[in-house]
C-alpha atoms as a PDB file:
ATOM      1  CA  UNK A   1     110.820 107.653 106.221  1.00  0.00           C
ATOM      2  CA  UNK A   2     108.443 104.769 107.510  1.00  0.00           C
ATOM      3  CA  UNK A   3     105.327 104.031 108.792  1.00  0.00           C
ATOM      4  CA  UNK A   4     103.282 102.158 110.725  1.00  0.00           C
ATOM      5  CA  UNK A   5     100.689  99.822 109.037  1.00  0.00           C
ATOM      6  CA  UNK A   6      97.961 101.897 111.322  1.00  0.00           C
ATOM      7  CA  UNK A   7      99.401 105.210 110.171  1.00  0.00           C
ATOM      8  CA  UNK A   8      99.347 104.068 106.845  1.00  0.00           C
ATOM      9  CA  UNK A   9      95.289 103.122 107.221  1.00  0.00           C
ATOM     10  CA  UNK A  10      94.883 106.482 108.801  1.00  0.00           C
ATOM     11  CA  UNK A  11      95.877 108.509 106.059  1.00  0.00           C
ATOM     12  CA  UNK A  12      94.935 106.522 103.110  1.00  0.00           C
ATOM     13  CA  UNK A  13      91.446 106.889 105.067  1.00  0.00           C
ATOM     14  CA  UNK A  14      91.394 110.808 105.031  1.00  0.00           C
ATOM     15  CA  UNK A  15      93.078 111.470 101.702  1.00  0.00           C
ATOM     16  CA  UNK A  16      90.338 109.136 100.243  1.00  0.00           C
ATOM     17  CA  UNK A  17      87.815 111.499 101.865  1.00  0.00           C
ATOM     18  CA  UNK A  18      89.440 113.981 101.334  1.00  0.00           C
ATOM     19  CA  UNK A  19      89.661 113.515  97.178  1.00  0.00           C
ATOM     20  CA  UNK A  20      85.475 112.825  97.420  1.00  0.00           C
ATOM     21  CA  UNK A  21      85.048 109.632  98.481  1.00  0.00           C
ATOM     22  CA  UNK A  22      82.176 108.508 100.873  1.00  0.00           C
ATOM     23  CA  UNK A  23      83.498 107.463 104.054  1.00  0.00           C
ATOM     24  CA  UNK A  24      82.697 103.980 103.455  1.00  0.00           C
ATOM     25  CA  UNK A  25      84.239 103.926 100.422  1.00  0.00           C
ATOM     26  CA  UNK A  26      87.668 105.710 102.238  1.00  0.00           C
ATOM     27  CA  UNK A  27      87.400 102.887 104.940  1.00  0.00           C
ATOM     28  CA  UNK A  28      87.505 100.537 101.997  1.00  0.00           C
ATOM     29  CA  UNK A  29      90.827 102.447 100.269  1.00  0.00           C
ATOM     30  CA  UNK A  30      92.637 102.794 103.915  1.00  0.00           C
ATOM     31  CA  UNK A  31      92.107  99.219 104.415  1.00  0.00           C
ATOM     32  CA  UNK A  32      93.144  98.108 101.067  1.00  0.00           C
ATOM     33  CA  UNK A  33      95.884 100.451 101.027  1.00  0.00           C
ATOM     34  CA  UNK A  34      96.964  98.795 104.395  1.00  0.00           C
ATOM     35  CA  UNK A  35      96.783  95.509 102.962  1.00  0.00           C
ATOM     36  CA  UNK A  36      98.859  95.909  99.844  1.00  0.00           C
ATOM     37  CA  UNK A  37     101.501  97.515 102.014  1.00  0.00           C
ATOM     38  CA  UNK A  38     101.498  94.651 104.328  1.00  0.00           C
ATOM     39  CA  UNK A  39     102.431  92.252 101.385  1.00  0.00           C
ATOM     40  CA  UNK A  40     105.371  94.489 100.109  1.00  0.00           C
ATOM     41  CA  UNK A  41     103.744  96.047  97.376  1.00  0.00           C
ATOM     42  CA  UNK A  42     102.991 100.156  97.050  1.00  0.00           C
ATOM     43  CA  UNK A  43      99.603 100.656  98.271  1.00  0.00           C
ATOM     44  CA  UNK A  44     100.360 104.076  98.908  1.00  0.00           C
ATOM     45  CA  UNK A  45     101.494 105.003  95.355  1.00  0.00           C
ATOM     46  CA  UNK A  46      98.562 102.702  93.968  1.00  0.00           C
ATOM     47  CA  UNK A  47      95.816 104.622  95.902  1.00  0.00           C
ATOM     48  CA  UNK A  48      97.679 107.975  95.217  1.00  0.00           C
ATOM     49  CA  UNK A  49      97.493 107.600  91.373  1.00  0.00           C
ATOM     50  CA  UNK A  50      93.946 106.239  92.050  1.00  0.00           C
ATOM     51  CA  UNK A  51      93.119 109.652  93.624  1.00  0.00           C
ATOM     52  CA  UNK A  52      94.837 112.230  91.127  1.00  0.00           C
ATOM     53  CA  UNK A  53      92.303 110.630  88.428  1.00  0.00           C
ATOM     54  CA  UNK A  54      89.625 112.519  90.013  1.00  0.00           C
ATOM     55  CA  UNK A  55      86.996 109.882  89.689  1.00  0.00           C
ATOM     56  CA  UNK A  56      84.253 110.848  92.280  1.00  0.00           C
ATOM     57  CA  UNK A  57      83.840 113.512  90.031  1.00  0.00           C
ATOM     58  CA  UNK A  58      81.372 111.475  88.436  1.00  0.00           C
ATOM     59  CA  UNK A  59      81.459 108.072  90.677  1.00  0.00           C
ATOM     60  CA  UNK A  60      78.345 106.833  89.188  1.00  0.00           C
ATOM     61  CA  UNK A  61      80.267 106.643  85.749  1.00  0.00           C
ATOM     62  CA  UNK A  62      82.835 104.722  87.255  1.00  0.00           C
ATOM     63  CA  UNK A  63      81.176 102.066  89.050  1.00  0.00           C
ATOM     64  CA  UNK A  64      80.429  98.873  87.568  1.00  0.00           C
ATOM     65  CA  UNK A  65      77.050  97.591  86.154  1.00  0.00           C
ATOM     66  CA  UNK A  66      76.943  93.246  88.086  1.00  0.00           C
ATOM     67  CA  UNK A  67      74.190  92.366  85.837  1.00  0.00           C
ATOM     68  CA  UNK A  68      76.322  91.956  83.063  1.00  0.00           C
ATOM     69  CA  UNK A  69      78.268  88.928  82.287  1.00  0.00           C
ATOM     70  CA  UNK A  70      80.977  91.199  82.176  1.00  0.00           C
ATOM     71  CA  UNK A  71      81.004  94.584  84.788  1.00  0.00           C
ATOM     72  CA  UNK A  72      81.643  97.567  83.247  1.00  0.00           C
ATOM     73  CA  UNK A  73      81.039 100.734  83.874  1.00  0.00           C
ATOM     74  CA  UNK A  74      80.046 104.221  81.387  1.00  0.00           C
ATOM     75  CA  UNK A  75      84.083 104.688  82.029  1.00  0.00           C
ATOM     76  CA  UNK A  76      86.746 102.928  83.824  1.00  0.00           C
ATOM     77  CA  UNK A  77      85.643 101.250  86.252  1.00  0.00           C
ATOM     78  CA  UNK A  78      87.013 102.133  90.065  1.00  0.00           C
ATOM     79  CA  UNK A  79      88.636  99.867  91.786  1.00  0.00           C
ATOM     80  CA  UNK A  80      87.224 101.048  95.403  1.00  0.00           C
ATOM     81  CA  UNK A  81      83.495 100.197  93.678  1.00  0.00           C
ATOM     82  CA  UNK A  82      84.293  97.609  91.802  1.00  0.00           C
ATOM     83  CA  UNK A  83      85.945  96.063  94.917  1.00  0.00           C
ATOM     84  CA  UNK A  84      83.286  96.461  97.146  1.00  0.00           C
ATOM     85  CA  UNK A  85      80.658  95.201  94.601  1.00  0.00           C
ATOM     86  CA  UNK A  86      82.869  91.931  94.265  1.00  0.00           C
ATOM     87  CA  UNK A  87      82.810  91.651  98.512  1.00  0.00           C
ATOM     88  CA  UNK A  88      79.221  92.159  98.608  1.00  0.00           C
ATOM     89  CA  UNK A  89      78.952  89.390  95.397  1.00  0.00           C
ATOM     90  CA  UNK A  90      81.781  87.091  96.516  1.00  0.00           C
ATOM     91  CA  UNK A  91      79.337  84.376  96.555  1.00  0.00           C
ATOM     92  CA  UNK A  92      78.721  84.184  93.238  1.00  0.00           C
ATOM     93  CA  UNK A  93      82.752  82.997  92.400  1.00  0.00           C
ATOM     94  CA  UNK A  94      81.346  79.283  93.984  1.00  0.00           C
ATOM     95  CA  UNK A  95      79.868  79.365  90.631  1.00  0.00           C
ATOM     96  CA  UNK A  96      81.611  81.099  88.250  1.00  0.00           C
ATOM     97  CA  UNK A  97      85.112  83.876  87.787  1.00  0.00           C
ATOM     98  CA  UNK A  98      83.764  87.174  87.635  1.00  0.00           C
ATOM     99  CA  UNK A  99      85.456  89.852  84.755  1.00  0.00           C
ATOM    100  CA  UNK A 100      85.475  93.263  84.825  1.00  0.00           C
ATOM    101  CA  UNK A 101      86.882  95.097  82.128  1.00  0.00           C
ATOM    102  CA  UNK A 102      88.367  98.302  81.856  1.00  0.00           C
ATOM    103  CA  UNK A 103      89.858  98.815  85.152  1.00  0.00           C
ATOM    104  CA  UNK A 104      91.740 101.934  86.496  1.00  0.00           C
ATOM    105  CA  UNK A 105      94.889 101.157  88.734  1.00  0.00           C
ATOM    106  CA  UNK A 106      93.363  97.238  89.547  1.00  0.00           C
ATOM    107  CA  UNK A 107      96.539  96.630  92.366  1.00  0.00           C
ATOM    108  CA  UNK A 108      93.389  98.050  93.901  1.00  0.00           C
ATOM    109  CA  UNK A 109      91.650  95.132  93.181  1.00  0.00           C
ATOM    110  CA  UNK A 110      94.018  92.621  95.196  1.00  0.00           C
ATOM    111  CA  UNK A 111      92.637  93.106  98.494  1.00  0.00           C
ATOM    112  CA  UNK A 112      89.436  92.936  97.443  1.00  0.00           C
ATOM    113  CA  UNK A 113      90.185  89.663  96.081  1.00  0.00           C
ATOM    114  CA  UNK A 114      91.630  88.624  99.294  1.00  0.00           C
ATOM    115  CA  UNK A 115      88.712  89.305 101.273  1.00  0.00           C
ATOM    116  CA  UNK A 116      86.824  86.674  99.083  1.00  0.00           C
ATOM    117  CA  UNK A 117      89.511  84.423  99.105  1.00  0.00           C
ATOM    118  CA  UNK A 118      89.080  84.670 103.250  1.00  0.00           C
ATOM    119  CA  UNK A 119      85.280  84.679 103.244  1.00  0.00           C
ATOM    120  CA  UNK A 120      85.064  80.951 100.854  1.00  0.00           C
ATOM    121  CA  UNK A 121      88.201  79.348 102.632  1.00  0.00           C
ATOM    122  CA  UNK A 122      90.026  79.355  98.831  1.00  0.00           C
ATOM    123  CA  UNK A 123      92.781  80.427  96.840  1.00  0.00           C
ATOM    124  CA  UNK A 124      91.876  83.208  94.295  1.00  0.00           C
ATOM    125  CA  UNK A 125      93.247  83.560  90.688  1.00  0.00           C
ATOM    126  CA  UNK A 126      93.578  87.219  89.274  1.00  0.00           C
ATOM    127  CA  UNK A 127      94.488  87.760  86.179  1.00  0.00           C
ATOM    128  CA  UNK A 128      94.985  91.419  84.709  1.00  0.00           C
ATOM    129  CA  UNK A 129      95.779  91.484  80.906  1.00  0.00           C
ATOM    130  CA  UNK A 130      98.240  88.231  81.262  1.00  0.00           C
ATOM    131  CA  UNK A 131      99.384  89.291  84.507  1.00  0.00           C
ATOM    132  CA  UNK A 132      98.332  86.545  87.604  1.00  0.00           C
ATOM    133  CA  UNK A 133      98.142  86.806  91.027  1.00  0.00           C
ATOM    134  CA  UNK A 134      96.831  84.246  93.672  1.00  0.00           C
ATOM    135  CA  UNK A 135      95.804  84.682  97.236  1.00  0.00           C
ATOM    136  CA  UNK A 136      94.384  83.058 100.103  1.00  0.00           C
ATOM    137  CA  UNK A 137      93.768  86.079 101.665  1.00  0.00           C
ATOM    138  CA  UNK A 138      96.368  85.961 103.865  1.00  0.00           C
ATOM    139  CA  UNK A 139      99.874  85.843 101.553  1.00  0.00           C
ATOM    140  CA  UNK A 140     100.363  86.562  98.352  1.00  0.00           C
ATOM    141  CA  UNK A 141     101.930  85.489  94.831  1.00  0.00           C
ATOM    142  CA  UNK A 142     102.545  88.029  92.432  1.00  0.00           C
ATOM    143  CA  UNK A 143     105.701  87.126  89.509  1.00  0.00           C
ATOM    144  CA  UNK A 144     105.016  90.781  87.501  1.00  0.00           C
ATOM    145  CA  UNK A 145     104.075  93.947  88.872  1.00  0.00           C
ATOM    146  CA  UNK A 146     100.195  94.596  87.716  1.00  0.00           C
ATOM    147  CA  UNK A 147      99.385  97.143  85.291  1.00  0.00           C
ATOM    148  CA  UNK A 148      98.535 100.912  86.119  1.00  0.00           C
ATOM    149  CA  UNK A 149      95.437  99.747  83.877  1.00  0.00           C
ATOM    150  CA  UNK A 150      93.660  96.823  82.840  1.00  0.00           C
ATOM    151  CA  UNK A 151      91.484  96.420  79.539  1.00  0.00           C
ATOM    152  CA  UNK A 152      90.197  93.045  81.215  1.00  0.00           C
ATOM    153  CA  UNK A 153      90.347  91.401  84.666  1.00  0.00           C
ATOM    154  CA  UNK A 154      89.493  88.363  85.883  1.00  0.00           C
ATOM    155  CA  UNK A 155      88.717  86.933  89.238  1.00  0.00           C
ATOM    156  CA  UNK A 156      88.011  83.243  90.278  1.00  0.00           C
ATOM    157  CA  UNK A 157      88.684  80.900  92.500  1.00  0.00           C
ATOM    158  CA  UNK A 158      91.664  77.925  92.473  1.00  0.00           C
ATOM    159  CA  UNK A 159      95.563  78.447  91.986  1.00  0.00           C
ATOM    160  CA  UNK A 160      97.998  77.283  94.481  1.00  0.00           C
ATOM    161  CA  UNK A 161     100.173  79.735  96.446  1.00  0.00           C
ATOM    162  CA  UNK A 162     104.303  79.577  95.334  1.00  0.00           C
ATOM    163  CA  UNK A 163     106.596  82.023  96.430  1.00  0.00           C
ATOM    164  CA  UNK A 164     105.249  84.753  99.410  1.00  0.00           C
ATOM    165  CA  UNK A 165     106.554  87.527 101.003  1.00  0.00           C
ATOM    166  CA  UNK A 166     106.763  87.923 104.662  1.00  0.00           C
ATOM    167  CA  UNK A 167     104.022  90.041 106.169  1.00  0.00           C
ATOM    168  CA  UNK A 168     105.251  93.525 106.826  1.00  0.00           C
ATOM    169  CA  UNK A 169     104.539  95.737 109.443  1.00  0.00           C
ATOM    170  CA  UNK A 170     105.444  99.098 107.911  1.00  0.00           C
ATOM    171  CA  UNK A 171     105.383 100.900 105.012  1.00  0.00           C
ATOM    172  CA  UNK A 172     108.336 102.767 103.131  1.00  0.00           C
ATOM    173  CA  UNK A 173     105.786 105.290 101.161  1.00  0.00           C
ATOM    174  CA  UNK A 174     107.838 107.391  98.831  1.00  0.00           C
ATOM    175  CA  UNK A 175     108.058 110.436 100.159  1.00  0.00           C
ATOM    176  CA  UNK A 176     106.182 112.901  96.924  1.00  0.00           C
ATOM    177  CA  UNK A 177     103.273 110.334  97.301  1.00  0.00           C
ATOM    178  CA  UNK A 178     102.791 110.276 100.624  1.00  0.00           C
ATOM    179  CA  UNK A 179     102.799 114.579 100.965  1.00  0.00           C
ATOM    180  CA  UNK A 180     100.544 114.055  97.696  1.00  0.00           C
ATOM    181  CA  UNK A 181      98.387 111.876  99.984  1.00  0.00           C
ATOM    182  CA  UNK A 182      98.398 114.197 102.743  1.00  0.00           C
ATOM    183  CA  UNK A 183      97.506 117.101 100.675  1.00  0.00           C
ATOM    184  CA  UNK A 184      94.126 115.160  99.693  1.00  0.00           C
ATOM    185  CA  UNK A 185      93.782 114.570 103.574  1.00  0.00           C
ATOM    186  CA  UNK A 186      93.950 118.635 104.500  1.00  0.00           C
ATOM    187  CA  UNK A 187      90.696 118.809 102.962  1.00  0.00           C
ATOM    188  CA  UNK A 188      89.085 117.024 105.023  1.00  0.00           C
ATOM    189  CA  UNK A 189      90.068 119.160 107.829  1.00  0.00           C
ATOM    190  CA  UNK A 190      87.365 122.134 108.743  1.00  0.00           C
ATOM    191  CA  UNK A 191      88.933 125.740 108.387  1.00  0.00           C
ATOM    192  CA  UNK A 192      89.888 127.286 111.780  1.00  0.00           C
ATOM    193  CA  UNK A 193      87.312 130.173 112.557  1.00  0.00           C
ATOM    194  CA  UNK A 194      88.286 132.934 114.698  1.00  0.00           C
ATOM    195  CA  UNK A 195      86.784 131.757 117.688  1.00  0.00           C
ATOM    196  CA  UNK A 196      89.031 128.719 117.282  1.00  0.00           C
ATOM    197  CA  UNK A 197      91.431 130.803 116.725  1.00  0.00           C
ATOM    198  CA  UNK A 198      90.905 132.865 119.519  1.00  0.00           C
ATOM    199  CA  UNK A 199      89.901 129.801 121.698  1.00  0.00           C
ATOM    200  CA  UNK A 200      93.480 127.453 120.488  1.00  0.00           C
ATOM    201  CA  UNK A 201      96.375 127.758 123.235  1.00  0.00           C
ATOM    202  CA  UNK A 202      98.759 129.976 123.303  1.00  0.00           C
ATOM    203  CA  UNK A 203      96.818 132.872 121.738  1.00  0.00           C
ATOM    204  CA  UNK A 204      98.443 135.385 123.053  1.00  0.00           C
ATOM    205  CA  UNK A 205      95.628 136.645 125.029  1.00  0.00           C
ATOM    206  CA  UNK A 206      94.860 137.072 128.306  1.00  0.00           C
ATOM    207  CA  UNK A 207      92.191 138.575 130.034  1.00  0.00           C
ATOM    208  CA  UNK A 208      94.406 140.138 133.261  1.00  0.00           C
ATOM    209  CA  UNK A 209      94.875 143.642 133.864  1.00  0.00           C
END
């Protein structure tokens, strides 16, 4: 069972709705989650274990407090938030790497990184408890698979680019997570009424004598 990079965006998009986040925030996810898929690695099982920890529950308890040397939220931090608080402060790595520490599921991280890298023309260095990753934005090096959770992470710019994977252009989601994701999507889908019902084709009905 494959899929299509767009498919992939599509549903990452509506399960992240669909498991409480705002729709920008689920444009964020589907477009990460499209990302990490296009450079081999599982976006689909990294956003499905980021969405079975319930964290829009109480978002503003995950997301992460940028006037501190170090972000951090009240609890671990979210990688969606986190990730669009480092796009919207990318600026700031021209002076300085920015940490975040205690970071649920930070694969989610990676694009986010990427879209920095992109935006200053540079390599980026991410490191996630001894783990490092570099991008340009474009490829990617990764030598060990990132932690499901990191006590401290660390984003800033230099490294040079060694081994890459060829872009992909489908996914290979395994097939529990991607019904998992789909099951976060259904909710996002309004309730037929019985006007729908009676409106939908093939009702049954007819109004001939």
């Amino acid at each position: 069972m494959n899929f299509s990079l767009n498919e992939v965006e599509a549903t990452a998009k509506r399960a992240a709705r669909g498991a409480g986040y705002s729709w920008g925030h689920a444009e964020e996810a589907a477009k990460a989650t499209r990302w990490l898929c296009a450079q081999g690695l599982d976006g689909t099982g990294a956003l499905e274990r980021l969405l079975n920890q319930n964290l829009t529950a109480s978002p503003e308890s995950h997301a992460p407090n940028t006037n501190e040397c170090i972000w951090a939220g009240q609890k671990a931090l979210c990688p969606l938030m986190a990730g669009a608080a480092l796009s919207d402060c990318a600026l700031q790595l021209n002076e300085a790497a920015i940490s975040l520490k205690d970071v649920a599921v930070p694969t989610l991280l990676l694009p986010f990184a990427a879209n920095a890298a992109r935006l200053l023309k540079a390599c980026a260095t991410i490191e996630y408890d001894g783990t490092v990753a570099i991008t340009d934005g474009y490829s990617l090096t990764l030598a060990t698979a990132v932690p499901d959770h990191a006590q401290l992470v660390s984003i800033g710019l230099g490294g040079t680019l060694a081994e890459t994977t060829s872009p992909r252009s489908r996914a290979i989601p395994d097939p529990l997570v991607w019904a998992a994701l789909n099951q976060f999507a259904h909710r996002t889908y309004a309730p037929a009424t019985e006007e729908s019902r009676l409106r939908g084709a093939g009702s049954g009905l007819s109004d001939n004598d």
